[in-house]
C-alpha atoms as a PDB file:
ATOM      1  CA  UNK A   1    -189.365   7.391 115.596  1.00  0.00           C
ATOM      2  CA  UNK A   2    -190.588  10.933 114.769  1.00  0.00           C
ATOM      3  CA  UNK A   3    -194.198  10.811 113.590  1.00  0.00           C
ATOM      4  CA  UNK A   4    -195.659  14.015 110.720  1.00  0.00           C
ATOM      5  CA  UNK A   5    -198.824  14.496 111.480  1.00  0.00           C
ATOM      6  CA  UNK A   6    -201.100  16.362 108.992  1.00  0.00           C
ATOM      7  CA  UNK A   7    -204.354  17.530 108.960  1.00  0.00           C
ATOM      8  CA  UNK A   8    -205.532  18.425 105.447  1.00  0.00           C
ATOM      9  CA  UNK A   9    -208.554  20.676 103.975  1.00  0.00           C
ATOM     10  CA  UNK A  10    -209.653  18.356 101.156  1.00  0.00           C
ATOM     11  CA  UNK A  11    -211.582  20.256  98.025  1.00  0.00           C
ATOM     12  CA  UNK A  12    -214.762  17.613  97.802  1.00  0.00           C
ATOM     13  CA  UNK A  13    -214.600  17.438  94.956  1.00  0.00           C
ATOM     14  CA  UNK A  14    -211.545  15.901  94.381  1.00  0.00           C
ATOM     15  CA  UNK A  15    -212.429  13.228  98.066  1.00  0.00           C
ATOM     16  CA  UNK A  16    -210.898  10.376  96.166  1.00  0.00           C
ATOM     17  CA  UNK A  17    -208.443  11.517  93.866  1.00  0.00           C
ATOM     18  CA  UNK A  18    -206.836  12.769  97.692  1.00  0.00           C
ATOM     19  CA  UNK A  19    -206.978   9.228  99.161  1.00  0.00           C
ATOM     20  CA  UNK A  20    -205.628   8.325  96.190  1.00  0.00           C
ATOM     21  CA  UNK A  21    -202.635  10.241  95.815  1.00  0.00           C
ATOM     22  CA  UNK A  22    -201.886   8.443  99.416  1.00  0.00           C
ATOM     23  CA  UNK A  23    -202.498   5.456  98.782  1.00  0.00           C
ATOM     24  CA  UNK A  24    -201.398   4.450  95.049  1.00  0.00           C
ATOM     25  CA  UNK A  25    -198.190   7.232  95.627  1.00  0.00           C
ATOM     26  CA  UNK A  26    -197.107   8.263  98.537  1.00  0.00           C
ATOM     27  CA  UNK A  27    -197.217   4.714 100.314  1.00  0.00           C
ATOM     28  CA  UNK A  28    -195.255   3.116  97.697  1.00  0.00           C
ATOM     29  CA  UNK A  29    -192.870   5.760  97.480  1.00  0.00           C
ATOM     30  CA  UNK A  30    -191.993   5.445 101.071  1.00  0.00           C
ATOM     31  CA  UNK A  31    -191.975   1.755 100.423  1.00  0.00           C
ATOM     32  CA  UNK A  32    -189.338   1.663  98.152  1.00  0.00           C
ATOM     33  CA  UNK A  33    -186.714   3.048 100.489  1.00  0.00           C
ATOM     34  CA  UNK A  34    -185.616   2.829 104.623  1.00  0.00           C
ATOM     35  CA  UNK A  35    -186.379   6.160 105.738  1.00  0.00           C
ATOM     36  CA  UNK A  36    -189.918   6.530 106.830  1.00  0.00           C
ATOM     37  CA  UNK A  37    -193.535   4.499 106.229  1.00  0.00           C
ATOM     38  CA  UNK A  38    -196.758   5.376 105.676  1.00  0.00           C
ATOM     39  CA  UNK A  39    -199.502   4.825 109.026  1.00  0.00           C
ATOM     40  CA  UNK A  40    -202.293   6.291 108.791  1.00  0.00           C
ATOM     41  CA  UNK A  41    -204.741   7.654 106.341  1.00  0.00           C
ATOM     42  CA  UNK A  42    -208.345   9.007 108.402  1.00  0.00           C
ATOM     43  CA  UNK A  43    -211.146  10.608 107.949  1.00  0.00           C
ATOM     44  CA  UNK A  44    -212.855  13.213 109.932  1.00  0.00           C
ATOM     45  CA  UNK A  45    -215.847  11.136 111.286  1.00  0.00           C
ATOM     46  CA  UNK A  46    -219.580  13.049 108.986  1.00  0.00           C
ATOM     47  CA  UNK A  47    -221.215  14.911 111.408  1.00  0.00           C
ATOM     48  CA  UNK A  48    -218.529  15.662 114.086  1.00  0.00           C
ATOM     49  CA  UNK A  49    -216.625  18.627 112.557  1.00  0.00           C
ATOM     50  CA  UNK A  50    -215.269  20.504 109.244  1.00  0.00           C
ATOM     51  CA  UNK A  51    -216.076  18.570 106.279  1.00  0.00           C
ATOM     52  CA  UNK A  52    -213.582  16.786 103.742  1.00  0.00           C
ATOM     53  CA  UNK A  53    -210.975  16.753 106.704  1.00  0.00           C
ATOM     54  CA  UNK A  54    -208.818  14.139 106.612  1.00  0.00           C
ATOM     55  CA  UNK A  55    -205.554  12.956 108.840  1.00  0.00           C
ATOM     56  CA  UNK A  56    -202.720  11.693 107.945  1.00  0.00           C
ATOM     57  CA  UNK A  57    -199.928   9.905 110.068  1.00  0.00           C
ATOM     58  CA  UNK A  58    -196.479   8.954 108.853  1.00  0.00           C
ATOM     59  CA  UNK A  59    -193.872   7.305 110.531  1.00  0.00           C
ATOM     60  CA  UNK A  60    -189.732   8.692 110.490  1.00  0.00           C
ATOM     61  CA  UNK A  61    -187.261   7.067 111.190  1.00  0.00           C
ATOM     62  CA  UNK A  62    -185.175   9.571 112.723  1.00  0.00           C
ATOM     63  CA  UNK A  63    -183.784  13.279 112.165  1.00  0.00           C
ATOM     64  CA  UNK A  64    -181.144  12.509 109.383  1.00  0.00           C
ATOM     65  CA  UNK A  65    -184.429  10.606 107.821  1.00  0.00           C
ATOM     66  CA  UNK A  66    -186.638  13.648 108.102  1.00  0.00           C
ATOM     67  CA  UNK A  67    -184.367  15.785 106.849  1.00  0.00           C
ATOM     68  CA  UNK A  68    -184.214  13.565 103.687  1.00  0.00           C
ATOM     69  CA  UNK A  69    -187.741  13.235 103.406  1.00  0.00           C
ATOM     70  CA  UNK A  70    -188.542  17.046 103.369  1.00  0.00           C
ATOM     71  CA  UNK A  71    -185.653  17.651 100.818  1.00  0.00           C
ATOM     72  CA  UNK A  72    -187.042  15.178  98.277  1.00  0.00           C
ATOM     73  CA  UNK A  73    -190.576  17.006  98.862  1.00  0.00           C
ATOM     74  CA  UNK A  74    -189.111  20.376  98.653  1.00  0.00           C
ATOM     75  CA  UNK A  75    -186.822  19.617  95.661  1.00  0.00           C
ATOM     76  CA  UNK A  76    -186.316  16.056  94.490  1.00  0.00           C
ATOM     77  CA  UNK A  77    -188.239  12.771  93.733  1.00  0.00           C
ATOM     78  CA  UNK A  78    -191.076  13.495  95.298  1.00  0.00           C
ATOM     79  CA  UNK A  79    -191.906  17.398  94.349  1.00  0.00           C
ATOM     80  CA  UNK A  80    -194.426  16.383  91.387  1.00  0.00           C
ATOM     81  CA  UNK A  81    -196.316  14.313  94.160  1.00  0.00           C
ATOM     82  CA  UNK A  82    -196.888  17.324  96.474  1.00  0.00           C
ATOM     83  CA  UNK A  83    -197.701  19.671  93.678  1.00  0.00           C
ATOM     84  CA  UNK A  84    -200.455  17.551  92.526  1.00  0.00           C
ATOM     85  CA  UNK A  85    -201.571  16.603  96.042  1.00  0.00           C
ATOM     86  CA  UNK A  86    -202.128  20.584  96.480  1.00  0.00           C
ATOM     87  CA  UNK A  87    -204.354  21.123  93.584  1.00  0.00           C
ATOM     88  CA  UNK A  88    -206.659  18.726  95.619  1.00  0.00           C
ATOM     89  CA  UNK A  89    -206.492  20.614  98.957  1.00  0.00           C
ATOM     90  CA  UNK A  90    -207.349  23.983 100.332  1.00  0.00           C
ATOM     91  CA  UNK A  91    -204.269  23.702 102.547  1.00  0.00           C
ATOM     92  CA  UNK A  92    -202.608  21.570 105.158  1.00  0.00           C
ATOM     93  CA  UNK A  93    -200.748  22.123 108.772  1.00  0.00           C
ATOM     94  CA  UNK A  94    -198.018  19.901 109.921  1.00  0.00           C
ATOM     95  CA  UNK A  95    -196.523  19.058 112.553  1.00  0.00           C
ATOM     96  CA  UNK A  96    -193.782  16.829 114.151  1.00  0.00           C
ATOM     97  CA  UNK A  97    -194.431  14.594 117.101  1.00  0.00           C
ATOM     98  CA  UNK A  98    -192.333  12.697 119.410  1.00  0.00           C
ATOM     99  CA  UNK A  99    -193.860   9.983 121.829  1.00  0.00           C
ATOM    100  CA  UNK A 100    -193.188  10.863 125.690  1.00  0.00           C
ATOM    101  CA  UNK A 101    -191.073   8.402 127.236  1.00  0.00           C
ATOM    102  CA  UNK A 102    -193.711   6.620 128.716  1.00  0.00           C
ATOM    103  CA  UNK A 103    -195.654   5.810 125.650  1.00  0.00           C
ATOM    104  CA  UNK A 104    -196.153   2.790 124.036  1.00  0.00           C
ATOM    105  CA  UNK A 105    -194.958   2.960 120.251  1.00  0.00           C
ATOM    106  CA  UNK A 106    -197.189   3.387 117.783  1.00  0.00           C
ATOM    107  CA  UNK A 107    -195.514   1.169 115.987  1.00  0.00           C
ATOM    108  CA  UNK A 108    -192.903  -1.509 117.293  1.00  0.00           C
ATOM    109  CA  UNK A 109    -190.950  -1.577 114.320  1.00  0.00           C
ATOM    110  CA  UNK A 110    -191.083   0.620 111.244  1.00  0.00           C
ATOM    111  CA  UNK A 111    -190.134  -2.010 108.537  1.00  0.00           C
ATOM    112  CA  UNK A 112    -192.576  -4.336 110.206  1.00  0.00           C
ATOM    113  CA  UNK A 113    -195.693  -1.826 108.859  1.00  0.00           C
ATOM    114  CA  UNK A 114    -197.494  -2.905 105.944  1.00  0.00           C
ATOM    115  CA  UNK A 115    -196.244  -0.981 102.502  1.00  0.00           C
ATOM    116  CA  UNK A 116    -199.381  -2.895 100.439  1.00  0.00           C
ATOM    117  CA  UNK A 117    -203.139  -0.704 100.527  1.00  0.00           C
ATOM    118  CA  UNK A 118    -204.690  -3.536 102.972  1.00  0.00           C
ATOM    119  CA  UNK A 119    -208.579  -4.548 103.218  1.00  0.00           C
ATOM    120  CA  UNK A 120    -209.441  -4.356 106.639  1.00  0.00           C
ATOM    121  CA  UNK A 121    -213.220  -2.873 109.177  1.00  0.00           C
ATOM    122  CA  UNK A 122    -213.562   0.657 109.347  1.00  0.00           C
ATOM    123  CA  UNK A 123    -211.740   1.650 113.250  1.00  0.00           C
ATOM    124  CA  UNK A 124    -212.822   4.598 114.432  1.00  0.00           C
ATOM    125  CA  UNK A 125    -210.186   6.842 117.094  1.00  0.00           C
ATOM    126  CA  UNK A 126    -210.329   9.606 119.577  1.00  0.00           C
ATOM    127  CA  UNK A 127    -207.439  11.991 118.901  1.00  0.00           C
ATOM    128  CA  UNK A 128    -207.269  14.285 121.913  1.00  0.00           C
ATOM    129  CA  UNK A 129    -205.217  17.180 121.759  1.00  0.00           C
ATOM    130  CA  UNK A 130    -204.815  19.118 125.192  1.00  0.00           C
ATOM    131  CA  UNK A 131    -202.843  22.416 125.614  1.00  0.00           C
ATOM    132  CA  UNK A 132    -201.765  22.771 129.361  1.00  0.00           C
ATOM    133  CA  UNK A 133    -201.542  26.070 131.291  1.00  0.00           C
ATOM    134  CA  UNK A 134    -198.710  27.839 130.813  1.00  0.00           C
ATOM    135  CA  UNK A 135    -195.676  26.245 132.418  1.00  0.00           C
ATOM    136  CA  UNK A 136    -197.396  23.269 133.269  1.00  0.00           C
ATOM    137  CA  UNK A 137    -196.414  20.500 130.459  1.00  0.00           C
ATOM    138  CA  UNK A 138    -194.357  18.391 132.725  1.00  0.00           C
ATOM    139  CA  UNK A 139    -197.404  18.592 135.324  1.00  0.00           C
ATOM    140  CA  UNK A 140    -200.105  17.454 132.863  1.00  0.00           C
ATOM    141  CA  UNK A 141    -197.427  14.837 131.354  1.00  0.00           C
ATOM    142  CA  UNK A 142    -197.171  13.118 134.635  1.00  0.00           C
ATOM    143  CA  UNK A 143    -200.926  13.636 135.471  1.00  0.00           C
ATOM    144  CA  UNK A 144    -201.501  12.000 132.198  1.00  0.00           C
ATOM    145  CA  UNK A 145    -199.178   9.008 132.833  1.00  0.00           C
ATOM    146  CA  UNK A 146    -200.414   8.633 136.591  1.00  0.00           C
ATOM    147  CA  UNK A 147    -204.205   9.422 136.837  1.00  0.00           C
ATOM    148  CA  UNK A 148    -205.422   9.017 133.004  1.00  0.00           C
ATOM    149  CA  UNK A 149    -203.912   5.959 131.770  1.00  0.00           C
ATOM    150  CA  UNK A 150    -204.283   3.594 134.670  1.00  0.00           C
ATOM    151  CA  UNK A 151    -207.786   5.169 134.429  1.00  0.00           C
ATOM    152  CA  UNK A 152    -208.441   3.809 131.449  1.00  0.00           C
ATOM    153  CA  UNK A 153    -206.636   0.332 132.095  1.00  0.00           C
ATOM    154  CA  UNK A 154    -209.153   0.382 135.002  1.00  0.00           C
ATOM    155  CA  UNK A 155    -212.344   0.861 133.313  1.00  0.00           C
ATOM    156  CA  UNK A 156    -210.729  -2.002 130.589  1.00  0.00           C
ATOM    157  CA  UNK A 157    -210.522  -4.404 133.710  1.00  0.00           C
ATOM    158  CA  UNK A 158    -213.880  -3.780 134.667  1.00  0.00           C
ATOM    159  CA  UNK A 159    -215.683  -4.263 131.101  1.00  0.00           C
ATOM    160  CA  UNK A 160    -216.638  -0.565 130.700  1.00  0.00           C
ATOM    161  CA  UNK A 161    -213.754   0.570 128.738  1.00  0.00           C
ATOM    162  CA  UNK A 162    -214.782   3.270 125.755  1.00  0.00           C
ATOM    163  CA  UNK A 163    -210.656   3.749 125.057  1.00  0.00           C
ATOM    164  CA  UNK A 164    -207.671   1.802 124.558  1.00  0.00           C
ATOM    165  CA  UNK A 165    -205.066   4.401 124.962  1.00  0.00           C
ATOM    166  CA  UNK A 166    -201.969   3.184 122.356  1.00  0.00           C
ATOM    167  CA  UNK A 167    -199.853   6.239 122.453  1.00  0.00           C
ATOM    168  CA  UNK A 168    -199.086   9.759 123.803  1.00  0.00           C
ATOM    169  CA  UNK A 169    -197.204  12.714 121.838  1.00  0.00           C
ATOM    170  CA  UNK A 170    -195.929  16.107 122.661  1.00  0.00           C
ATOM    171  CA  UNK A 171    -194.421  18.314 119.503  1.00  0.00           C
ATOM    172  CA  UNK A 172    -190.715  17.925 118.528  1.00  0.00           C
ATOM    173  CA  UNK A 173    -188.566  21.191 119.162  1.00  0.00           C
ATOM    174  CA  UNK A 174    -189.676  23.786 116.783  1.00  0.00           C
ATOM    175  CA  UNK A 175    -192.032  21.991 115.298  1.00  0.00           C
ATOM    176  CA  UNK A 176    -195.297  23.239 116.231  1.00  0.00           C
ATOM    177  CA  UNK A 177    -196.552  24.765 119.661  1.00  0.00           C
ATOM    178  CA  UNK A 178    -194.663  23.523 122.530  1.00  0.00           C
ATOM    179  CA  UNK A 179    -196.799  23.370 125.037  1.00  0.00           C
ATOM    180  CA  UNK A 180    -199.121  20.472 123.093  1.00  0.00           C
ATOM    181  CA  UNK A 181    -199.839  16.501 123.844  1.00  0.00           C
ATOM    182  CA  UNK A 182    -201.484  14.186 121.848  1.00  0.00           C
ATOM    183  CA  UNK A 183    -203.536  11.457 123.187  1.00  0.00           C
ATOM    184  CA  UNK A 184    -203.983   8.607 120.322  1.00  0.00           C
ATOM    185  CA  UNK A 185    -207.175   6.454 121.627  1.00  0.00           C
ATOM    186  CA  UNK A 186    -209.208   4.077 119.779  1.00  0.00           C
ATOM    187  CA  UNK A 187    -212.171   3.478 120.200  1.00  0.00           C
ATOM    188  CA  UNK A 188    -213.442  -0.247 121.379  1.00  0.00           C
ATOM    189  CA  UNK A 189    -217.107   0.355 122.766  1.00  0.00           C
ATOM    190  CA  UNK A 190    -219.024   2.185 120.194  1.00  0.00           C
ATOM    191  CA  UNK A 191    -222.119   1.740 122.282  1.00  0.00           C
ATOM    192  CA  UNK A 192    -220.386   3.408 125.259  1.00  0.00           C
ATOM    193  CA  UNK A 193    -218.967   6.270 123.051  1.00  0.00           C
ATOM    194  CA  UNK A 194    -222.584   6.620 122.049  1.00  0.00           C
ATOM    195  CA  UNK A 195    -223.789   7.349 125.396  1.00  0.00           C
ATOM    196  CA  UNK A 196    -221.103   9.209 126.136  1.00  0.00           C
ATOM    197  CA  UNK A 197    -222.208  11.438 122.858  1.00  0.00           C
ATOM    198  CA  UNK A 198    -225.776  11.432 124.067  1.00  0.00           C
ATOM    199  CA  UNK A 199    -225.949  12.237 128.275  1.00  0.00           C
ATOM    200  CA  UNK A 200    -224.135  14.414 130.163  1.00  0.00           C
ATOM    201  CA  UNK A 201    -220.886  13.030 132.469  1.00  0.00           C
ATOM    202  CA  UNK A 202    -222.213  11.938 135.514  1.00  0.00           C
ATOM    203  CA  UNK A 203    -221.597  13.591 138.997  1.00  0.00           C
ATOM    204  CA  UNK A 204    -219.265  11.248 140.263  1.00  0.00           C
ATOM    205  CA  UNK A 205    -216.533  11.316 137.184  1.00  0.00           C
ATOM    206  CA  UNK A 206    -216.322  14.945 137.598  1.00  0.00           C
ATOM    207  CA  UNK A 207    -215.724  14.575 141.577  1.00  0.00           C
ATOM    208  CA  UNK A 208    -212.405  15.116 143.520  1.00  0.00           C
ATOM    209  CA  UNK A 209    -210.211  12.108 142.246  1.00  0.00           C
ATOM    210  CA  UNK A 210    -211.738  11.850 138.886  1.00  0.00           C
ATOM    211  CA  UNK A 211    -209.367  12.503 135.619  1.00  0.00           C
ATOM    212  CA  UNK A 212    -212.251  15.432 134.927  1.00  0.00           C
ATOM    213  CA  UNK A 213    -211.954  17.089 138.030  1.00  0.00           C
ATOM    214  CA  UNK A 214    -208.240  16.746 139.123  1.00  0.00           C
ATOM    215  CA  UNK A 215    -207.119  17.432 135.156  1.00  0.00           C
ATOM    216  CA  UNK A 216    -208.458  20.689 135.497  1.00  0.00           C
ATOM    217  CA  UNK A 217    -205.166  21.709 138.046  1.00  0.00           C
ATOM    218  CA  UNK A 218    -203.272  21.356 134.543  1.00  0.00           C
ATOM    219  CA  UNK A 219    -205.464  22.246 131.799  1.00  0.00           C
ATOM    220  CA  UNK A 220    -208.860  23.039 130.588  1.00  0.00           C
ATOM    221  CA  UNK A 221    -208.389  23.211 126.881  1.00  0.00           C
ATOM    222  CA  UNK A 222    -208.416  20.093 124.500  1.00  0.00           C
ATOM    223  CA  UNK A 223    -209.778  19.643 121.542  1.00  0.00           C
ATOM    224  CA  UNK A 224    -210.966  16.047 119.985  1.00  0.00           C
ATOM    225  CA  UNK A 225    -211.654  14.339 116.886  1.00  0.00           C
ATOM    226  CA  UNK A 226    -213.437  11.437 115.999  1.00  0.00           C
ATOM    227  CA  UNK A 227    -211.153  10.041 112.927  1.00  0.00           C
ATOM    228  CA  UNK A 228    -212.104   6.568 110.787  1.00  0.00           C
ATOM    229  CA  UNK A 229    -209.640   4.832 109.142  1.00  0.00           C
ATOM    230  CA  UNK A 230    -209.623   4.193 105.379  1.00  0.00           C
ATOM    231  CA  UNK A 231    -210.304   0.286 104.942  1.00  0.00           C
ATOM    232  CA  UNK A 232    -206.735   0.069 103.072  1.00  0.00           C
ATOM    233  CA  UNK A 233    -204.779   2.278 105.571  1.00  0.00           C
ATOM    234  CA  UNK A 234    -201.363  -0.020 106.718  1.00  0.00           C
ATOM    235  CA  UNK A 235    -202.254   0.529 110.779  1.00  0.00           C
ATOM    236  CA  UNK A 236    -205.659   0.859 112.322  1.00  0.00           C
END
């Protein structure tokens, strides 16, 4: 499965005519054939970052379906939906993303994905987006997959878990910068994430053998967002 991820720059004024170009059009346009589904429609958490940014995941198939998709954006059924979606937005940037081989799906199985607006508790997610040295993705891949992840299935074992790491993404070929990983975390202690927010990281998690120490070997620039679901995207 190839996943688009967008990041849009919504004009405020137009918040919910946005989400609802998403969720009364685009989802059941996807719906109606094979090719790809819509995932995820989120929010840029108030407080933590540009306002009226919102996220949005969707789910490909595969090349041949991507290829389809784009064409009926660029020139076919679906070029009247992305005009009007751009008089709501200052602007958007795409990219493709491919889960590593080690990654749990995102999704086991595309048809299985909702194609009705559900009804469901806010979630809220960490996206973490790291950029390793130069020459060094394979390095921070298998850091990631060896050091960070049991890490995290660690702290969930011992009751002090702040993330449930469900899936890890570099960009396709030519489809945004190479040399880029995406950590999708949600998060599952809200009172642990606020502490987090509010102290700084102790001593020992930035010691020799911490993921905050020995990470730094294979980058030192991420970037995160705090993203909320909309209570009627299909995954959260």
């Amino acid at each position: 499965m190839l996943l688009l991820h967008e990041v849009h720059r919504v004009r405020g004024a137009n918040e919910d005519d946005f989400e609802a170009a998403f969720r009364d059009r685009w989802l059941p346009e996807l719906a109606a054939g094979d090719d790809a589904r819509f995932l995820y429609f989120l929010h840029l958490a108030h407080g933590s970052g540009r306002a009226y940014t919102v996220v949005t995941v969707t789910g490909v198939r595969d090349g041949a379906a991507w290829e389809r998709l784009a064409r009926s954006v660029q020139d076919g059924p679906l070029r009247a939906w992305a005009h009007d979606v751009d008089q709501l937005r200052h602007g958007v940037q795409a990219k493709v993303l491919l889960p590593v081989p080690w990654s749990p799906p995102l999704a086991e199985d595309l048809d299985a994905v909702s194609t009705e607006p559900g009804d469901h508790p806010l979630t809220i997610f960490m996206e973490d987006t790291a950029w390793p040295h130069d020459g060094m993705l394979d390095d921070y891949l298998e850091k990631a997959r060896s050091h960070y992840a049991p890490s995290l299935l660690e702290s969930q074992a011992g009751g002090r878990a702040i993330l449930d790491l469900l899936a890890v993404f570099q960009t396709a070929l030519g489809a945004g910068r190479r040399s880029e990983v995406v950590l999708w975390q949600k998060v599952v202690d809200h009172d642990r994430l606020r502490r987090l927010l509010e102290t700084e990281v102790p001593p020992e998690f930035r010691q020799p053998g911490s993921w905050m120490h020995d990470a730094l070997e294979v980058r030192d620039d991420w970037e995160s967002r705090l993203l909320r679901s909309a209570r009627w995207s299909p995954l959260y």
